[in-house]
C-alpha atoms as a PDB file:
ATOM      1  CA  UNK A   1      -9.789  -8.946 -11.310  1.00  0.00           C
ATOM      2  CA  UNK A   2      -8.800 -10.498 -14.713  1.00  0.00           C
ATOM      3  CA  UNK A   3     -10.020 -13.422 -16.194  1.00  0.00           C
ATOM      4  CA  UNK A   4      -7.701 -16.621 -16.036  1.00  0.00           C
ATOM      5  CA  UNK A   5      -6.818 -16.568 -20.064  1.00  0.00           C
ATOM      6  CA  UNK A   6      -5.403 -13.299 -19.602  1.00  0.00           C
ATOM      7  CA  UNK A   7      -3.510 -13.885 -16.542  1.00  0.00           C
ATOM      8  CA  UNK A   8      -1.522 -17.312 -17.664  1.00  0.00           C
ATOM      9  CA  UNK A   9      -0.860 -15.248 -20.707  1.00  0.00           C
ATOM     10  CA  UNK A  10       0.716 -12.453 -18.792  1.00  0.00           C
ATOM     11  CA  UNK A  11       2.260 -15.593 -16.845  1.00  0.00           C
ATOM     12  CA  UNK A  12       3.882 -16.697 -19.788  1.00  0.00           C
ATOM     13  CA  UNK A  13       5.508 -13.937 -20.959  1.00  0.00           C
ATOM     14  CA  UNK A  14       6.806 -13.028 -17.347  1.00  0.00           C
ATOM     15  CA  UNK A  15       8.075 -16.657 -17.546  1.00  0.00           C
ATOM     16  CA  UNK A  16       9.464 -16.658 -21.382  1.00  0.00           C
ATOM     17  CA  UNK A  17      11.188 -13.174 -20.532  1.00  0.00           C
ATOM     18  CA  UNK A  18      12.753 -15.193 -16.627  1.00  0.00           C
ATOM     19  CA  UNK A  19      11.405 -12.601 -14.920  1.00  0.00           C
ATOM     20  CA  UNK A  20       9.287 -15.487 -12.843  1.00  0.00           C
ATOM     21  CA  UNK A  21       9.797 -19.028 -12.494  1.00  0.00           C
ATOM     22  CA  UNK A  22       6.538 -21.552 -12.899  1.00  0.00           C
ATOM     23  CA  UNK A  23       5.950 -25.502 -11.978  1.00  0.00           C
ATOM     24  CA  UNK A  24       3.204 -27.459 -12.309  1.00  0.00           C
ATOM     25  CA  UNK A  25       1.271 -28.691  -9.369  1.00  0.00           C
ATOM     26  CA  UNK A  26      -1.517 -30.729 -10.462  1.00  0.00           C
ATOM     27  CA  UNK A  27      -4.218 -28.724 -12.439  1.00  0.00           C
ATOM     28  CA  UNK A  28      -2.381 -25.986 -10.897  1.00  0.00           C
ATOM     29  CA  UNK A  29       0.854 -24.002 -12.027  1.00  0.00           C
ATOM     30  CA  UNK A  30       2.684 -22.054  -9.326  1.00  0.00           C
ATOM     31  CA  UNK A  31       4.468 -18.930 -10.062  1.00  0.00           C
ATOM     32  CA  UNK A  32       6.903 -16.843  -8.109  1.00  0.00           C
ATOM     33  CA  UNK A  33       9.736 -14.147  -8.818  1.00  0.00           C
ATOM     34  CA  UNK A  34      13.157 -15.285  -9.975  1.00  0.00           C
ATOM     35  CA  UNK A  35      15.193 -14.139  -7.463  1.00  0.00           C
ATOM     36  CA  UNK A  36      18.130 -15.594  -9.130  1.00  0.00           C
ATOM     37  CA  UNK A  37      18.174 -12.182 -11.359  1.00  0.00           C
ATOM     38  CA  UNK A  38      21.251 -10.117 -10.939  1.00  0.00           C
ATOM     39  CA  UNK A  39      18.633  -7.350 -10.601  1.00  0.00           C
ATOM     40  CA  UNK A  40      16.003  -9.076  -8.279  1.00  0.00           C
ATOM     41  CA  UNK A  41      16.486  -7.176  -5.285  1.00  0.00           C
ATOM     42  CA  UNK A  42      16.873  -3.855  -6.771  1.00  0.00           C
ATOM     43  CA  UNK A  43      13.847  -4.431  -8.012  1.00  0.00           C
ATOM     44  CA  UNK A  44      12.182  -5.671  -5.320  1.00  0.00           C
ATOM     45  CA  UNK A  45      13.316  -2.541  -3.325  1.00  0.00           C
ATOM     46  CA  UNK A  46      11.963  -0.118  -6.132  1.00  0.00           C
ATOM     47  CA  UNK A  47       8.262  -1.786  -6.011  1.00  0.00           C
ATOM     48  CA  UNK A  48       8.023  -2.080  -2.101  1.00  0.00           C
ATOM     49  CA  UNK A  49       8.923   1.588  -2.254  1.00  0.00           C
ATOM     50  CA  UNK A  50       6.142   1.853  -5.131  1.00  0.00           C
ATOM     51  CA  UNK A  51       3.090  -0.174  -5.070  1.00  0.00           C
ATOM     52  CA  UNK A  52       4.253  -2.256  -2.181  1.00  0.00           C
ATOM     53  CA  UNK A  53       3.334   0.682   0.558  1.00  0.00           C
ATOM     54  CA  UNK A  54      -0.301  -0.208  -0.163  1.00  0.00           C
ATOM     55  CA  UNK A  55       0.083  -4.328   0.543  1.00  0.00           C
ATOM     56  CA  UNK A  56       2.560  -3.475   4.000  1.00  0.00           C
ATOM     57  CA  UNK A  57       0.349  -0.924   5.135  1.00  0.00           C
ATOM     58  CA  UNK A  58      -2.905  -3.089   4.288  1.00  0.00           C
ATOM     59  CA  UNK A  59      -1.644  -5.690   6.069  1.00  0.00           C
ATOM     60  CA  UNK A  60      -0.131  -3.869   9.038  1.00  0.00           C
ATOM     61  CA  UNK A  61      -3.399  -1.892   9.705  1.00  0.00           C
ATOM     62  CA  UNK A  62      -5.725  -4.882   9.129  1.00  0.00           C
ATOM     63  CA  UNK A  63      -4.663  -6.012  12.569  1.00  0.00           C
ATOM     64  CA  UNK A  64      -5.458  -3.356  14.145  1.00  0.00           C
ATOM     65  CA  UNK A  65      -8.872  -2.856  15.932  1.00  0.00           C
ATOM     66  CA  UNK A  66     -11.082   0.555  15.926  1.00  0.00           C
ATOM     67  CA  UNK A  67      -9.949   1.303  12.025  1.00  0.00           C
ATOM     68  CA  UNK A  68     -13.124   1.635   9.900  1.00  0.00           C
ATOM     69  CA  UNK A  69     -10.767   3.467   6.766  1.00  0.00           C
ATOM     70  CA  UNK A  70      -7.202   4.406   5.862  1.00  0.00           C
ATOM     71  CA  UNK A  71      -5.936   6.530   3.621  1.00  0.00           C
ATOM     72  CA  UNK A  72      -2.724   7.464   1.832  1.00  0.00           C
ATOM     73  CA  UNK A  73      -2.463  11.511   1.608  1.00  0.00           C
ATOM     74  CA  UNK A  74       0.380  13.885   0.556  1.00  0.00           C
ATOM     75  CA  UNK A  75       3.449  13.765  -1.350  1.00  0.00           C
ATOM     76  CA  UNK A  76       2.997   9.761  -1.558  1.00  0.00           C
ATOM     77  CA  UNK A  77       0.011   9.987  -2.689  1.00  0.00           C
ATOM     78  CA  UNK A  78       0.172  12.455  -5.549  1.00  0.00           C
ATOM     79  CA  UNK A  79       2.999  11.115  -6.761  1.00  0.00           C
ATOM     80  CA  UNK A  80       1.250   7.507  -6.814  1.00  0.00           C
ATOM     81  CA  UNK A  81      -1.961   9.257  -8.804  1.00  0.00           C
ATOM     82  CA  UNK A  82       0.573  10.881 -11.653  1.00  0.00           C
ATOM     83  CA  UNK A  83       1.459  14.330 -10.017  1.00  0.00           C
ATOM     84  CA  UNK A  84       5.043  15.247 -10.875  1.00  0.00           C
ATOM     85  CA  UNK A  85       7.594  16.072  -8.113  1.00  0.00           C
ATOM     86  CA  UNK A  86      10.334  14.562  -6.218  1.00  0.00           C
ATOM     87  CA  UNK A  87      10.304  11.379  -4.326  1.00  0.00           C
ATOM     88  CA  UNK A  88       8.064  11.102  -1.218  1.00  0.00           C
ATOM     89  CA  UNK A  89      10.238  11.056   1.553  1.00  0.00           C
ATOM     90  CA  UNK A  90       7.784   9.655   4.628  1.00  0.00           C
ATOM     91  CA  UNK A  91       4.481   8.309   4.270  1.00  0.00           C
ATOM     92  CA  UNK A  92       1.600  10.215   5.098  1.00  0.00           C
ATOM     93  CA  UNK A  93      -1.264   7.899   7.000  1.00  0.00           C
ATOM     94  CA  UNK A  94      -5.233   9.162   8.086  1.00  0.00           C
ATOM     95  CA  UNK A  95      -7.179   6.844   9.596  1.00  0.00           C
ATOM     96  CA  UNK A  96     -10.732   6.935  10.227  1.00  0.00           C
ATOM     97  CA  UNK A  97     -12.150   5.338  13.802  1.00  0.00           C
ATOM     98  CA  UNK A  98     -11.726   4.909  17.037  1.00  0.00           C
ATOM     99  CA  UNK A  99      -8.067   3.323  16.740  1.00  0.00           C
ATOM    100  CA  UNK A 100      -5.536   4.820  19.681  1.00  0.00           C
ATOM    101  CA  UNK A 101      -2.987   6.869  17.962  1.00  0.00           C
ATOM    102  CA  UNK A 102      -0.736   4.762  19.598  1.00  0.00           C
ATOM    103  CA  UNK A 103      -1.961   1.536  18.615  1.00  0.00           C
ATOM    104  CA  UNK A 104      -1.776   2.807  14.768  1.00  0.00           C
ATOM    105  CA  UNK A 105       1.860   4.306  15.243  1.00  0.00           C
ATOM    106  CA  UNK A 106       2.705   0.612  16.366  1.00  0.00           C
ATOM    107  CA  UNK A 107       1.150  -0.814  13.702  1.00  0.00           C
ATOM    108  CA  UNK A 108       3.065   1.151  10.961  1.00  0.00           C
ATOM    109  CA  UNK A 109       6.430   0.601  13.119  1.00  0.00           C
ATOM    110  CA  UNK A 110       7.360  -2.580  10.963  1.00  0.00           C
ATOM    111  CA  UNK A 111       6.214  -0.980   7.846  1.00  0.00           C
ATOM    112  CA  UNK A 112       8.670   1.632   8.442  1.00  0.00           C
ATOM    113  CA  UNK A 113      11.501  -0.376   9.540  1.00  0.00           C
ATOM    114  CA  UNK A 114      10.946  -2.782   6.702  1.00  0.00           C
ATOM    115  CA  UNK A 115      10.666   0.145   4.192  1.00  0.00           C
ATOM    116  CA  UNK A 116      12.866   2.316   5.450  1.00  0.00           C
ATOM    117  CA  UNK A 117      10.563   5.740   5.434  1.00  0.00           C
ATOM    118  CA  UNK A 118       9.055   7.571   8.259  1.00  0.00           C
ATOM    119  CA  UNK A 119       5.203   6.644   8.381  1.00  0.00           C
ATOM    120  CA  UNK A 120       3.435  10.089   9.343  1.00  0.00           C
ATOM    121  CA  UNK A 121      -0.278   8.686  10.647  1.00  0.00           C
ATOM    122  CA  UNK A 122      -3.015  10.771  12.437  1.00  0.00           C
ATOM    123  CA  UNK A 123      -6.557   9.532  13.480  1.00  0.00           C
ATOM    124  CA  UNK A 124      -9.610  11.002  13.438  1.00  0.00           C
ATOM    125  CA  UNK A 125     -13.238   9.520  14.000  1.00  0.00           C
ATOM    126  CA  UNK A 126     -16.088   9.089  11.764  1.00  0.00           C
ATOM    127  CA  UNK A 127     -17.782  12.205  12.608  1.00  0.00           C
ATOM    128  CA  UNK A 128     -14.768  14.772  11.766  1.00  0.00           C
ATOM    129  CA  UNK A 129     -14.011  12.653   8.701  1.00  0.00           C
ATOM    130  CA  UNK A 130     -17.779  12.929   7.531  1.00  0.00           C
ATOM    131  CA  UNK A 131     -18.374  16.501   8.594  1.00  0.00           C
ATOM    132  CA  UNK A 132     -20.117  18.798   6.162  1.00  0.00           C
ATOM    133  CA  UNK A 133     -18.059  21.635   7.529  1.00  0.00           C
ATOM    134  CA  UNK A 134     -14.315  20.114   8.302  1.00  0.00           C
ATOM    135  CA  UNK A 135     -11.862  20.948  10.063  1.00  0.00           C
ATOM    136  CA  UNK A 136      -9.298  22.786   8.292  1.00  0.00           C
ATOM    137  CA  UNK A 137      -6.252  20.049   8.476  1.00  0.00           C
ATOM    138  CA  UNK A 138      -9.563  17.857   7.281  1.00  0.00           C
ATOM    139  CA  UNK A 139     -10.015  19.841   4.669  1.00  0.00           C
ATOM    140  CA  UNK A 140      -6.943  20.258   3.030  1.00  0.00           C
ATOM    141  CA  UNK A 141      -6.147  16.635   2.713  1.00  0.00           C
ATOM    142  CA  UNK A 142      -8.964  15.994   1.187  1.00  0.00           C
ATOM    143  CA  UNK A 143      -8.415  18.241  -1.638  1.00  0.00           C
ATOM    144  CA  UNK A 144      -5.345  16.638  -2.515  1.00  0.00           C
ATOM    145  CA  UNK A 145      -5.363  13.037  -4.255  1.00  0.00           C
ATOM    146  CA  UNK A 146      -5.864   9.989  -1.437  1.00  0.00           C
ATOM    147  CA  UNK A 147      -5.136   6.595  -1.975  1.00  0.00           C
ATOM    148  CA  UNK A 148      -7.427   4.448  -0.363  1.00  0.00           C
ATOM    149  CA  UNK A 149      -5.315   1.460   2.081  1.00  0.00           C
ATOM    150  CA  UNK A 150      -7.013  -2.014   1.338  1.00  0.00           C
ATOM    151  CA  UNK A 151      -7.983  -2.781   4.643  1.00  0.00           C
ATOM    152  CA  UNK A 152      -9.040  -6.204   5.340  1.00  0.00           C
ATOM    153  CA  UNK A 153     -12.000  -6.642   7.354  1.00  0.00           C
ATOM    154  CA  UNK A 154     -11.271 -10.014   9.991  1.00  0.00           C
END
């Protein structure tokens, strides 16, 4: 959501700092991390934790059929909008559709494995998510921050 100027100049530090390698490939230039860092998997480890959670989940739940939304609630999510506190220690999930609990607790089986962090989700349909009078578990996470899940549609 940049424009290309300002992303090959972020490029180009990253690279002048070795925090990525680059090579040319026709008009192209391909970038990637430089795993060769002494640090590189620490690092890796802290941003999976981090802002990786959204990409894993994204991509886990994107499979999955019957999800209309997803969202990222709880300790996880404060902590993610700015809210001071300790490190999340699970992952709170809602999703919104017709999804089989057990179809979604699959789907965020690799995410925890690969994470290492219990994934926590609960389903609901449309019409308790959207109700003018919700349910009180309903209720409660929405007054707390939630981090929208990038689902994509396929």
């Amino acid at each position: 959501g940049v424009a290309q100027a300002t992303a090959s100049r972020e490029v180009g530090r990253l690279a002048e700092h070795g925090l990525v390698t680059t090579r040319p490939l026709g008009r192209n230039t391909l970038v990637t991390a430089n795993w060769d860092l002494p640090w590189a998997k620490e690092l890796r480890s802290i941003l999976m934790q981090t802002v990786g959670v959204l990409a894993r989940l994204a991509d886990a739940l994107s499979d999955a059929d019957g999800i209309e939304d997803a969202f990222i609630f709880g300790s996880w999510a404060a902590r993610y909008t700015g809210e001071p506190g300790p490190p999340p220690r699970d992952i709170d999930v809602v999703v919104v559709g017709n999804a089989p609990l057990r179809t979604v607790r699959r789907a965020c089986r690799a995410v925890e494995q690969e994470l290492r962090v219990d994934v926590n989700p609960v389903v609901m349909d449309r019409s308790q998510w959207d109700s003018a009078t919700p349910e009180p578990f309903i209720a409660e996470i929405k007054s707390q921050p939630l981090v929208p899940i990038p689902l994509e549609r396929r």
